[in-house]
Protein backbone atom coordinates (compact mmCIF):
# COMPACT_ATOMS: atom_id res chain seq x y z
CA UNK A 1 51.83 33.82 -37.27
CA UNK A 2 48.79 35.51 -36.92
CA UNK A 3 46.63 32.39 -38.23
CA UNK A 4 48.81 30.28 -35.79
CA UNK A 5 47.95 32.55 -32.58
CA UNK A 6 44.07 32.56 -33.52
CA UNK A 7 44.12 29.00 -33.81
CA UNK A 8 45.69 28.60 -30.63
CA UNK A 9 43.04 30.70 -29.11
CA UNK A 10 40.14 28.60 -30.36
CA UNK A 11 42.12 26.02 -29.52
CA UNK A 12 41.95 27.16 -25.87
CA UNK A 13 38.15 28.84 -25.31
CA UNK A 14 37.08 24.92 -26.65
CA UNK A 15 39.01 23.48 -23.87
CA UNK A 16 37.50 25.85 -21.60
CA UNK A 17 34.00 25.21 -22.79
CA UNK A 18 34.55 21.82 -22.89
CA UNK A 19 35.84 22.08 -19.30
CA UNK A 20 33.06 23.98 -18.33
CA UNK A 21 30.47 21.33 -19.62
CA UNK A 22 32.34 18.96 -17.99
CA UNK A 23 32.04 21.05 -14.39
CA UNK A 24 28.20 21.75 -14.86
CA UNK A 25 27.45 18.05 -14.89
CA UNK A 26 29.61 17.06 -12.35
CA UNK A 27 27.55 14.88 -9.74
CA UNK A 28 29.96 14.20 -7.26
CA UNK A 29 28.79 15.29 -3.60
CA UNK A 30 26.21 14.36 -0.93
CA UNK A 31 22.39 14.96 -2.49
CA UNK A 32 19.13 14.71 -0.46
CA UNK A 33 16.96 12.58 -3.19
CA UNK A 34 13.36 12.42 -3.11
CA UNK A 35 11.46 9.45 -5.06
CA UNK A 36 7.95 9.55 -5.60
CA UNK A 37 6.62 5.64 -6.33
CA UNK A 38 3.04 4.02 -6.86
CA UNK A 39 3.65 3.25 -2.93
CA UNK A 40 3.92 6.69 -1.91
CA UNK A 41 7.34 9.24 -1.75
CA UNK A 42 11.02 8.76 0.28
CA UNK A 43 13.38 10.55 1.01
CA UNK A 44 16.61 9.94 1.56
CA UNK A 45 20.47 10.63 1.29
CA UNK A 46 22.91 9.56 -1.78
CA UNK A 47 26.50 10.28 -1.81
CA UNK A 48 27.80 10.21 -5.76
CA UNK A 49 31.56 10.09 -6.60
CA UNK A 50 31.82 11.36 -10.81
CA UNK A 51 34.86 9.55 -12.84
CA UNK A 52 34.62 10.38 -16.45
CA UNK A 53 31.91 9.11 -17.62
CA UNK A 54 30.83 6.95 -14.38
CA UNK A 55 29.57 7.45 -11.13
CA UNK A 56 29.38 5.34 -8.35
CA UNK A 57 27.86 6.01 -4.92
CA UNK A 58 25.90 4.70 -2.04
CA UNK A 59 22.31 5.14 -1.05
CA UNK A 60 21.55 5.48 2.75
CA UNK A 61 18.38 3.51 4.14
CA UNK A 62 17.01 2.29 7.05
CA UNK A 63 17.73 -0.94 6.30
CA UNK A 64 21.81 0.10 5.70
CA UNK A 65 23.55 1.50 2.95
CA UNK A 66 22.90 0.14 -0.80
CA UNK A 67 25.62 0.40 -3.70
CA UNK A 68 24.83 2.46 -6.58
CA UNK A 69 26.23 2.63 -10.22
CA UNK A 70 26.01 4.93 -12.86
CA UNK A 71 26.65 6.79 -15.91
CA UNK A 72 26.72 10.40 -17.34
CA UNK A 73 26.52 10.46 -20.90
CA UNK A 74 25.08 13.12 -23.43
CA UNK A 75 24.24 15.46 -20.77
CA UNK A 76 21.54 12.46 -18.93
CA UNK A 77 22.60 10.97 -15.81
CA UNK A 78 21.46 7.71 -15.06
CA UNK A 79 21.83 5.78 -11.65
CA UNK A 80 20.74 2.18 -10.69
CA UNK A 81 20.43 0.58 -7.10
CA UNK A 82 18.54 -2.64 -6.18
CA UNK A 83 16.38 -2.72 -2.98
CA UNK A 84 14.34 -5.72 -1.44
CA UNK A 85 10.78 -5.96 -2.03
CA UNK A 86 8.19 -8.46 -0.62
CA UNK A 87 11.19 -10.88 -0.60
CA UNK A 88 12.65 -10.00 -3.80
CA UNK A 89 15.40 -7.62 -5.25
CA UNK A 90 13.60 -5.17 -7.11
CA UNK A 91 16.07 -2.51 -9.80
CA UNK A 92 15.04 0.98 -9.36
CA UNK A 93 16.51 3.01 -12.12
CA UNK A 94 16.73 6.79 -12.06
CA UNK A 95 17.20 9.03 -15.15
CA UNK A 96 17.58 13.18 -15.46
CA UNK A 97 19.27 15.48 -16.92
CA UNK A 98 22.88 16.17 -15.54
CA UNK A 99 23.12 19.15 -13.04
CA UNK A 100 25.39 19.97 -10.54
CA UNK A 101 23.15 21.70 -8.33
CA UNK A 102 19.84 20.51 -8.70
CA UNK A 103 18.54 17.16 -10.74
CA UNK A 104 14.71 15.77 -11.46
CA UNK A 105 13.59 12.77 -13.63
CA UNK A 106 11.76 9.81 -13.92
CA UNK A 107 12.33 6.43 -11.76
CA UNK A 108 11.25 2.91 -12.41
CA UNK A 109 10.68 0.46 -10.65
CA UNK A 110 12.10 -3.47 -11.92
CA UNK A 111 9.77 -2.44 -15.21
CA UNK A 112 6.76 -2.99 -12.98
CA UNK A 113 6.02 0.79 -12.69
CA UNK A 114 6.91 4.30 -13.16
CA UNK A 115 7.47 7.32 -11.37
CA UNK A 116 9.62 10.60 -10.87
CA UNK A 117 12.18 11.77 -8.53
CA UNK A 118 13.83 14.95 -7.56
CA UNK A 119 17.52 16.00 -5.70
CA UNK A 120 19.28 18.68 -4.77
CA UNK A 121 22.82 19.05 -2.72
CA UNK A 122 22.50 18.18 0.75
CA UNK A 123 23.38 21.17 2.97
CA UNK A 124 25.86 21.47 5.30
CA UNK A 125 23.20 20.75 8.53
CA UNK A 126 21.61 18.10 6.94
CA UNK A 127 25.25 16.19 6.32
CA UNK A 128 26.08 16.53 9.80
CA UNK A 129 23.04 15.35 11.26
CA UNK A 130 22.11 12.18 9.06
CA UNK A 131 20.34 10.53 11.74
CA UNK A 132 17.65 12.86 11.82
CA UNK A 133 17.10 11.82 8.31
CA UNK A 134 17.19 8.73 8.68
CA UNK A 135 14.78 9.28 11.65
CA UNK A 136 12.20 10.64 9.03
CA UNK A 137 12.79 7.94 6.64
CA UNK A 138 11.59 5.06 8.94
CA UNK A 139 8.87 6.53 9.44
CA UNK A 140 7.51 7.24 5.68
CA UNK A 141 4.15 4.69 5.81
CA UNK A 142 2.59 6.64 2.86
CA UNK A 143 1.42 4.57 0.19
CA UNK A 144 -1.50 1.75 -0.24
CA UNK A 145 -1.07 -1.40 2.14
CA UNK A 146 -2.58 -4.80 2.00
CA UNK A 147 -3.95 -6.06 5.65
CA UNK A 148 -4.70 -9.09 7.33
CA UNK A 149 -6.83 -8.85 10.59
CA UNK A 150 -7.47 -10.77 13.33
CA UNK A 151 -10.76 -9.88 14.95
CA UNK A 152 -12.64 -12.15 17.76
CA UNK A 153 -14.98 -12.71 14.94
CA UNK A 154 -12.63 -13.93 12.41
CA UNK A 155 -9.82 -12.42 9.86
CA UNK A 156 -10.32 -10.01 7.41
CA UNK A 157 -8.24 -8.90 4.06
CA UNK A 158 -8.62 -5.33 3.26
CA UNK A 159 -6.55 -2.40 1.56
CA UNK A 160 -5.30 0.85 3.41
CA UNK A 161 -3.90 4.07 2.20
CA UNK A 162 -2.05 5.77 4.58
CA UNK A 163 -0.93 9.23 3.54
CA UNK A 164 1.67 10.50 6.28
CA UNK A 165 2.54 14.71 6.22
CA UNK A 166 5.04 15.29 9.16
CA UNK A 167 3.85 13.31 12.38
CA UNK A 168 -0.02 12.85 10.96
CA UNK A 169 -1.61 10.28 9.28
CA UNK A 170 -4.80 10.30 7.22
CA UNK A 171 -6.63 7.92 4.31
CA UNK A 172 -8.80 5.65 4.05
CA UNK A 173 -9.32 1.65 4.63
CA UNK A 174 -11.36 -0.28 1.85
CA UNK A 175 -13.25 -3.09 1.56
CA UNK A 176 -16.03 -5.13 0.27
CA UNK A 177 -18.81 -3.04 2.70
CA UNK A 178 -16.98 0.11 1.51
CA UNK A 179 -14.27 2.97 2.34
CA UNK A 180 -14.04 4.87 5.88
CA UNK A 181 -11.65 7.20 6.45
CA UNK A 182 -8.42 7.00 9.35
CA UNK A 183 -6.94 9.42 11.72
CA UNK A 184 -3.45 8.81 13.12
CA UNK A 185 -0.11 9.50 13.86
CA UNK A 186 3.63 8.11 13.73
CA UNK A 187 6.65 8.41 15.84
CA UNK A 188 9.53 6.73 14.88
CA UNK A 189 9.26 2.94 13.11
CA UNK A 190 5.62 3.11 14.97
CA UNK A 191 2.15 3.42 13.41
CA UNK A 192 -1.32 3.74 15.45
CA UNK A 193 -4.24 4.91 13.56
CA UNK A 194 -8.00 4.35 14.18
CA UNK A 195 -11.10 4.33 12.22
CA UNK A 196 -15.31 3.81 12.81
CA UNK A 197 -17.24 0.83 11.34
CA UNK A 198 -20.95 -0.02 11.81
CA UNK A 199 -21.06 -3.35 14.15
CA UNK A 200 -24.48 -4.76 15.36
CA UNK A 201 -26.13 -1.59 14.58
CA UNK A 202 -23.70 0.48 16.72
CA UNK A 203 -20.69 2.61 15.90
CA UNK A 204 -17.49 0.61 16.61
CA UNK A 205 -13.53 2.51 16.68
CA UNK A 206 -10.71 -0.05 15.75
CA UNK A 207 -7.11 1.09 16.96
CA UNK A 208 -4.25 -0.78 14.86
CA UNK A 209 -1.23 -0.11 16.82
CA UNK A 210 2.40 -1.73 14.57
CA UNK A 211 5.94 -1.12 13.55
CA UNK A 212 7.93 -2.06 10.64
CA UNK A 213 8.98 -5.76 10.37
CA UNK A 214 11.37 -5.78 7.35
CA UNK A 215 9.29 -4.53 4.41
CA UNK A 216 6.00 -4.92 6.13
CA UNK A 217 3.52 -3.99 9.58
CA UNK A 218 2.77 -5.70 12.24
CA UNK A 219 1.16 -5.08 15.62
CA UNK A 220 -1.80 -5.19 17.93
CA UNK A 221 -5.85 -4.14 17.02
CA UNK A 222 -8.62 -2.96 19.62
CA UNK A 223 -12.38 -3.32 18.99
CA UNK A 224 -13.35 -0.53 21.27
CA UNK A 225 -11.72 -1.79 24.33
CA UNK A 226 -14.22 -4.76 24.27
CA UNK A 227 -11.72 -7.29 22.11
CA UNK A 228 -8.31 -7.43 21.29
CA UNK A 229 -6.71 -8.84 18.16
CA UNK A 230 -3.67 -8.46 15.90
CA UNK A 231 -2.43 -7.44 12.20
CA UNK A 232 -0.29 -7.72 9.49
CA UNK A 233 0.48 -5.32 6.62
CA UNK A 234 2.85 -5.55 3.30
CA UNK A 235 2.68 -3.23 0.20
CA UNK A 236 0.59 -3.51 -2.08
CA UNK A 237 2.00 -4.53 -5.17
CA UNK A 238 1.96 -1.78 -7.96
CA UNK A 239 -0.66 -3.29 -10.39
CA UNK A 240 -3.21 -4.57 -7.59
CA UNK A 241 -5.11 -1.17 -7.26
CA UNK A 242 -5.30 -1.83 -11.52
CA UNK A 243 -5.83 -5.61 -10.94
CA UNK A 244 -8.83 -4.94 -8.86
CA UNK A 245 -10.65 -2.04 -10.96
CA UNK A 246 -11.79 -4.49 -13.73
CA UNK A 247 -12.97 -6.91 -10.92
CA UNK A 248 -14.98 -4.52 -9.22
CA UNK A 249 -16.69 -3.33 -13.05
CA UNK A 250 -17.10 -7.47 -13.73
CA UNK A 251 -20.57 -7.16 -11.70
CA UNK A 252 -22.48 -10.46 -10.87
CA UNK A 253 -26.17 -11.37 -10.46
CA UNK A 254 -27.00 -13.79 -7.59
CA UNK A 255 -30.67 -13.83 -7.84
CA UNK A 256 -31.93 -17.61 -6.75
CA UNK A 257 -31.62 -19.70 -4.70
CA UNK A 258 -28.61 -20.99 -2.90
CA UNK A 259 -27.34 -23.86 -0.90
CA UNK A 260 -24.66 -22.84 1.65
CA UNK A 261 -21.78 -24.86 3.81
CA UNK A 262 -21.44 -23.27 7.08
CA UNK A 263 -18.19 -24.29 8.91
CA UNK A 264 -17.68 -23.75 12.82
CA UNK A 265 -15.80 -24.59 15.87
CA UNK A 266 -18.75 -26.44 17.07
CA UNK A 267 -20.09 -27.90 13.72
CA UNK A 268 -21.57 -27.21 10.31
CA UNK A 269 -24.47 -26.41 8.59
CA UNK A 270 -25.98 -26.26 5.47
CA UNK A 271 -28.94 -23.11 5.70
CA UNK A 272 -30.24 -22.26 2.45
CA UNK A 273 -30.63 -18.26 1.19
CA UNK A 274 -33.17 -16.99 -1.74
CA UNK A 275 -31.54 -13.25 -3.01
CA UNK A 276 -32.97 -11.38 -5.15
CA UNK A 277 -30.74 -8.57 -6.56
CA UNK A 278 -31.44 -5.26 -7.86
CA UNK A 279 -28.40 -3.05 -9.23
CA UNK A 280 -26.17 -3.43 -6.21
CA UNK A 281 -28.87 -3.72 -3.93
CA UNK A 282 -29.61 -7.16 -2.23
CA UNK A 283 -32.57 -8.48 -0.07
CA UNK A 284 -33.62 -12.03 0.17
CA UNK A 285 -34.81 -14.71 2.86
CA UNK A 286 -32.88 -17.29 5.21
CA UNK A 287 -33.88 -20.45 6.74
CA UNK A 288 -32.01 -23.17 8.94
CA UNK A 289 -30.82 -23.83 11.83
CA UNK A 290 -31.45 -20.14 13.48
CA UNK A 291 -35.26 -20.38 12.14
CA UNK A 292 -35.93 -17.83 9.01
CA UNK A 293 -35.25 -13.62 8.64
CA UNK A 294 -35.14 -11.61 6.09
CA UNK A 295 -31.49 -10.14 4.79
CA UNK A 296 -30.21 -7.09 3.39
CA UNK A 297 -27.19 -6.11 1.88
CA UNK A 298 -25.04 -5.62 -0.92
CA UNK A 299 -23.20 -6.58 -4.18
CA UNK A 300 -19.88 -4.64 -5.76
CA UNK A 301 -18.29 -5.86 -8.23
CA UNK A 302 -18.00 -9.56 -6.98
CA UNK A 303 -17.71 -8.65 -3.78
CA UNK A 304 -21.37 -9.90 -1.39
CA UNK A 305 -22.36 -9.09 1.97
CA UNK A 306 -25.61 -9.24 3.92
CA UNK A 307 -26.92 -9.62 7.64
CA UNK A 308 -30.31 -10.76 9.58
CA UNK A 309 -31.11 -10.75 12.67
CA UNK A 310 -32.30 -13.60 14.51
CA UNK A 311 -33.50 -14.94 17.76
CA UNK A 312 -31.24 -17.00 20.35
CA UNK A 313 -32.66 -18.38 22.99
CA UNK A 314 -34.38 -15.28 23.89
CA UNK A 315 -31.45 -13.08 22.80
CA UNK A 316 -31.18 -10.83 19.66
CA UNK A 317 -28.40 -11.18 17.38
CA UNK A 318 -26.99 -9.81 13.51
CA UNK A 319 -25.53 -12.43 11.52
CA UNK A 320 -23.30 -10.88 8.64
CA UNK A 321 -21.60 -12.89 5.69
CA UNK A 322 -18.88 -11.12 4.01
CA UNK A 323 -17.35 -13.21 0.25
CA UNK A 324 -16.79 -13.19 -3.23
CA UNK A 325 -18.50 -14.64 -6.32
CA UNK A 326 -17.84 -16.74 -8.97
CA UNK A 327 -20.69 -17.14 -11.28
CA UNK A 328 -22.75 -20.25 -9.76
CA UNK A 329 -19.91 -20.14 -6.52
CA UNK A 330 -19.68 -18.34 -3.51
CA UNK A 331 -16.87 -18.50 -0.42
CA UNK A 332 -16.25 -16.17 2.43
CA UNK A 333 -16.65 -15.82 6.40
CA UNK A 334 -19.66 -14.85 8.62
CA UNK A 335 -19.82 -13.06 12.14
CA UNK A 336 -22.61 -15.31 14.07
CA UNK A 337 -22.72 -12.10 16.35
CA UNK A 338 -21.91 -13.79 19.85
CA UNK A 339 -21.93 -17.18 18.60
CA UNK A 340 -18.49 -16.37 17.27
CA UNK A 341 -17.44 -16.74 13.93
CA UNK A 342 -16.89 -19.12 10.73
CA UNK A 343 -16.61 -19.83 7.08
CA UNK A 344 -18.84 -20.78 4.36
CA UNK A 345 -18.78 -22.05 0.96
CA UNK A 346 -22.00 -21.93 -1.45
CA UNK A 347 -23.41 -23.38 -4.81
CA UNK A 348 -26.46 -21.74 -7.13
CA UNK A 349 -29.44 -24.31 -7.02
């Protein structure tokens, strides 16, 4: 009798532990989730429902709401929810240990990249007022962006990172002539920062003004109230800052001469360049149609730019080629200062 009653309580506290690991990892409820990507962090709100062993739930956006599946199993929670990216569904899968009041673990992204996220229960005040949350969510630009430019004098490719803390914006934009910093602000879907770049010897500030499109930017550009042009932004893809390291170590030597194609709205040309290169510095001569000068400039990675100045017609003007090179092979576009702007292709002699 005795044996029978102590069985029946062990019997009993292993049905109430077992009932209490069961409660402890219990996900169902309203969490505010935070995931941190190679693009930058987001943060939005995920309502789980717990069956068993699976979970299913919704993830709020500011594109919608996206379905969400799941499983708790061993004490690890793992959740699954596809999002579009540059055209194409991309998986992100989340995995942490199972909490009820608090959960943090690492996210990846379609097996393209890795990264770590974070949740805890949504409050009361923030489940009443989801719109401010979604508010906040639209306007998340952190990460790195890849821009096209259009510019009076031509368009331009380069990379921004945009790193966003409340309404303010700060980073940096990079190119082939190097990395300036930005100052700006968002409100909203909206994004207007501004930076300083070195144009005919004089300080110029460009203002890029956009708002979301879809997945990427898009919106109007000032050249210090003298010219107006526009832009275009999308995300850069999570192996291009990689992709682009072992380009920029892959230095070239263009020492020689050179033979250029010079393409216009009025015409071509073929002007021919002698550089002589020294670590990344560059100097060298001109000659064609402009007369002769002497250049300047650089070389990173495979990445070339250099100016002169020449004489038109009385009037001075900077002529700067901007490219990349391949070996015995050059390509890129050139500001002709007020002659406007134009492309060029170019072979080693």
């Amino acid at each position: 009798m005795i044996f029978r009653h102590a069985a029946l309580a062990a019997v009993l506290l292993l049905g109430a532990a077992a009932l209490g690991n069961a409660q402890s990892a219990d996900v169902s409820g309203d969490w505010e989730i935070t995931i941190t990507s190679p693009q930058g962090s987001r943060t939005m709100k995920v309502t789980l429902k717990q069956t068993g062993d699976l979970v299913k739930g919704a993830v709020q956006t500011q594109g919608g709401e996206l379905v969400l599946d799941g499983t708790v199993k061993g004490g690890e929670l793992k959740l699954a929810f596809t999002v579009p990216f540059q055209g194409n569904p991309l998986l992100i899968t989340l995995t942490a240990p199972a909490d009820g009041t608090a959960l943090k673990g690492a996210a990846d992204f379609g097996g393209f990249a890795q990264g770590d996220w974070s949740a805890r229960r949504a409050s009361a005040s923030a489940a009443a007022a989801p719109s401010a949350a979604a508010t906040a969510a639209t306007g998340d630009f952190s990460g790195d962006w890849d821009v096209t430019m259009n510019s009076p004098t031509g368009t331009f490719n380069f990379q921004a990172n945009v790193k966003q803390s409340g309404e303010k914006v700060s980073g940096f934009v990079k190119s082939a002539q190097g990395q300036v910093q930005i100052e700006g602000a968002v409100a909203g879907n909206q994004l207007k920062f501004s930076y300083t770049v070195p144009f005919q010897g004089n300080p110029l500030l460009i203002t890029m003004s956009g708002k979301r499109e879809g997945d990427g930017l898009k919106g109007d550009a000032d050249f210090g109230g003298f010219a107006q042009g526009d832009w275009s932004a999308k995300r850069a893809a999570a192996g291009s800052a990689a992709a682009a390291a072992p380009a920029a170590a892959g230095s070239v030597d263009v020492t020689g001469a050179w033979v250029f194609q010079v393409e216009t709205s009025a015409g071509s040309g073929s002007p021919s360049f002698t550089f002589k290169q020294d670590g990344e510095k560059l100097t060298g001569q001109y000659k064609g149609l402009l007369g002769e000068a002497t250049l300047t400039g650089t070389v990173k990675g495979n990445a070339i730019t250099f100016s002169f100045k020449v004489n038109v017609q009385g009037n001075d003007a900077t002529v700067t080629y901007t490219g990349t090179v391949d070996k015995d092979s050059m390509k890129g576009t050139a500001a002709l200062g007020d002659l406007g702007s134009a492309t060029f292709t170019a072979k080693r002699q």
